[in-house]
C-alpha atoms as a PDB file:
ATOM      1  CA  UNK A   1       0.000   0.000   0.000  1.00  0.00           C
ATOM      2  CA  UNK A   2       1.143   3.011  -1.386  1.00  0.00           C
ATOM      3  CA  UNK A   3       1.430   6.023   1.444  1.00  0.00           C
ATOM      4  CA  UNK A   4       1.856   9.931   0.998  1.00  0.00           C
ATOM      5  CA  UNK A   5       3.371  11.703   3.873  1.00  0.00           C
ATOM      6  CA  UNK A   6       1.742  15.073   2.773  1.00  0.00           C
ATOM      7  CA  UNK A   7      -1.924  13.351   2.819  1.00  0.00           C
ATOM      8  CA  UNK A   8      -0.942  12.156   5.935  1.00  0.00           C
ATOM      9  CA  UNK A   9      -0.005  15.299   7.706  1.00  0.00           C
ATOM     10  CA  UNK A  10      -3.227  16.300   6.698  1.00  0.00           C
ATOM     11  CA  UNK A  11      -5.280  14.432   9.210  1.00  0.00           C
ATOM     12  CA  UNK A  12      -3.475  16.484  11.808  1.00  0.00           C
ATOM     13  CA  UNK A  13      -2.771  19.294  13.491  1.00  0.00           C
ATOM     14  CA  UNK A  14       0.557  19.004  14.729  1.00  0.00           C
ATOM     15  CA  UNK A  15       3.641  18.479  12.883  1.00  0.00           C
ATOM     16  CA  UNK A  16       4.172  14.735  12.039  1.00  0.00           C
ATOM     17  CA  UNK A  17       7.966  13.181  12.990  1.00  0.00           C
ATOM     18  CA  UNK A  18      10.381  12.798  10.058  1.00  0.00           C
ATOM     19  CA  UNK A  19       9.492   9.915   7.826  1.00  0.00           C
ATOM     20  CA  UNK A  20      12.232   8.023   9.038  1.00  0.00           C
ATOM     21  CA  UNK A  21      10.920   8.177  12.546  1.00  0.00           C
ATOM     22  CA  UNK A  22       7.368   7.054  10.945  1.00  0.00           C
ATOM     23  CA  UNK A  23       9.271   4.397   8.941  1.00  0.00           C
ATOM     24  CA  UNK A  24      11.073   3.062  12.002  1.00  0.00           C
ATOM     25  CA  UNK A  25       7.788   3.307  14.495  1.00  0.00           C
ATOM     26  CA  UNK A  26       5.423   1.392  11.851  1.00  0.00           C
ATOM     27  CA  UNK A  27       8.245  -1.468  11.465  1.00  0.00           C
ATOM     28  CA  UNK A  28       8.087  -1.565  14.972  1.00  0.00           C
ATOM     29  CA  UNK A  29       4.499  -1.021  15.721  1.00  0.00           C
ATOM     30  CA  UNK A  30       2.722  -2.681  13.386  1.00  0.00           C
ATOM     31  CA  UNK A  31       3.719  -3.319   9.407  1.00  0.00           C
ATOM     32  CA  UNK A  32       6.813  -3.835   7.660  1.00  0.00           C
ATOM     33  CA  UNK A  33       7.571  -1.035   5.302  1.00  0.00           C
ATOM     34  CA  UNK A  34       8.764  -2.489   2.466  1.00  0.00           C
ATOM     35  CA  UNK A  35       9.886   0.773   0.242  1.00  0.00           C
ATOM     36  CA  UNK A  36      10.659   4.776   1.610  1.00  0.00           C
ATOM     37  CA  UNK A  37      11.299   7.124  -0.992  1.00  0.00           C
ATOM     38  CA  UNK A  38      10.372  10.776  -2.324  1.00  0.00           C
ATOM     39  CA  UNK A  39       8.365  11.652  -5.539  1.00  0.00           C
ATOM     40  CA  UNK A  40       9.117  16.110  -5.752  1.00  0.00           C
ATOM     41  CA  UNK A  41       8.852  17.491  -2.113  1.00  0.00           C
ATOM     42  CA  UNK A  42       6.765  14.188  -0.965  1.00  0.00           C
ATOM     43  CA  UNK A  43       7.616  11.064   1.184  1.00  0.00           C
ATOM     44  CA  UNK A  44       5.865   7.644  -0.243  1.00  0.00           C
ATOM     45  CA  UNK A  45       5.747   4.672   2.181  1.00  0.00           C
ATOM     46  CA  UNK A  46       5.469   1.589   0.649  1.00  0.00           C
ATOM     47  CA  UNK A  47       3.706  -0.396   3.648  1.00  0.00           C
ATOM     48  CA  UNK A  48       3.394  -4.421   3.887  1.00  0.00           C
ATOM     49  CA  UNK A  49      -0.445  -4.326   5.490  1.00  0.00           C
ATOM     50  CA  UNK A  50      -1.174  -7.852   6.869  1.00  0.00           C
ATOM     51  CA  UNK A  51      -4.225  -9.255   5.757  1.00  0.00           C
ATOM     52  CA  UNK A  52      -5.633  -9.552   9.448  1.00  0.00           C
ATOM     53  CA  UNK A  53      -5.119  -5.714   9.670  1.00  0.00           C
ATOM     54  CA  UNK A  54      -6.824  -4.864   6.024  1.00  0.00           C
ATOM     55  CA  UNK A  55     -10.067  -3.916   7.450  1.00  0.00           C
ATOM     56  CA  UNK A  56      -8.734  -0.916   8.971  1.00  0.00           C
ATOM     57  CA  UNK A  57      -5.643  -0.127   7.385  1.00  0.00           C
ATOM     58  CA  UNK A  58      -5.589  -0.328   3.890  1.00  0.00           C
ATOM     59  CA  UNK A  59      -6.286   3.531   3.528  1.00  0.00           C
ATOM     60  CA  UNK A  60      -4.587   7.210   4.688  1.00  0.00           C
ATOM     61  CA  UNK A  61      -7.179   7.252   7.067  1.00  0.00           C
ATOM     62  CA  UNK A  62      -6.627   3.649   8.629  1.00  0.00           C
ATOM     63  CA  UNK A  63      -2.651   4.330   8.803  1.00  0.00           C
ATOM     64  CA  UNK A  64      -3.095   7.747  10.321  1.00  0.00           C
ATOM     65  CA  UNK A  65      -4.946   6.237  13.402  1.00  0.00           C
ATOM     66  CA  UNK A  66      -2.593   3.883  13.635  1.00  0.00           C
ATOM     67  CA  UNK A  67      -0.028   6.854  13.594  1.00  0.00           C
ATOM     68  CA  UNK A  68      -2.079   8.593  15.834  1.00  0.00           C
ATOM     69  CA  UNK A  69      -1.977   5.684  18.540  1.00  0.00           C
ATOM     70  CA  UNK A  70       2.142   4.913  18.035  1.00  0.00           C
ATOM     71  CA  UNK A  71       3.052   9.344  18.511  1.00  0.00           C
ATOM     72  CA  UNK A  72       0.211  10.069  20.742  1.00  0.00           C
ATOM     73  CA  UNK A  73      -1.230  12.695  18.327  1.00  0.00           C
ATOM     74  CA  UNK A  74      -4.685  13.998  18.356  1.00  0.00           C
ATOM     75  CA  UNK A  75      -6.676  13.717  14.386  1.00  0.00           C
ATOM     76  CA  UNK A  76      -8.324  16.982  13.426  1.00  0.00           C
ATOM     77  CA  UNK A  77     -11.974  16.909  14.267  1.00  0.00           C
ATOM     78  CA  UNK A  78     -13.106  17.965  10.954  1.00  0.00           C
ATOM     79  CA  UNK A  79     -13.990  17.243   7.723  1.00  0.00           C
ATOM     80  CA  UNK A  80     -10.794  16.102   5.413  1.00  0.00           C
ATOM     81  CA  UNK A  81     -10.094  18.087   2.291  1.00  0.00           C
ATOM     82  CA  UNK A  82      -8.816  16.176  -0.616  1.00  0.00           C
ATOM     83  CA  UNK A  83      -4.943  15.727  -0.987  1.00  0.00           C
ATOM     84  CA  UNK A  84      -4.352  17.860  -4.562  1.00  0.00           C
ATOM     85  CA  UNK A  85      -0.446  17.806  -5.178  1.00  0.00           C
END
């Protein structure tokens, strides 16, 4: 599964850790990240989701909760605009 760092930032309010950190915490946490690299001024995370963790993980949204629960960061409470690079 194919992840953007930008769209991720957008679910919060505070400023996400470095990808590496990210990297590092989901191969630790949870998934095995198979793939980092950058596409312009963008991080992509290629992430390994198990299929026992597909129901809530194979999206932005799914792996920002899960980045919410490994950093202890709070997810806007509103309504998500659309990632246009």
């Amino acid at each position: 599964m194919k992840i953007s760092y930008n769209w991720l930032q957008n679910y919060f309010e505070e400023k996400l850790p470095s990808p590496e950190k990210i990297s590092e915490a989901i191969v630790f946490h949870a998934f095995e990240v198979e793939e980092v690299y950058k596409v312009g001024d963008d991080t992509i995370f290629d992430i390994k989701i198990l299929p026992d963790r597909a129901h809530d993980c194979l999206s932005h949204w799914g792996i920002a909760k899960e980045l919410s629960a490994i950093f202890d960061l709070k997810i806007k409470d509103e309504n998500y605009k659309i990632f246009e690079p």
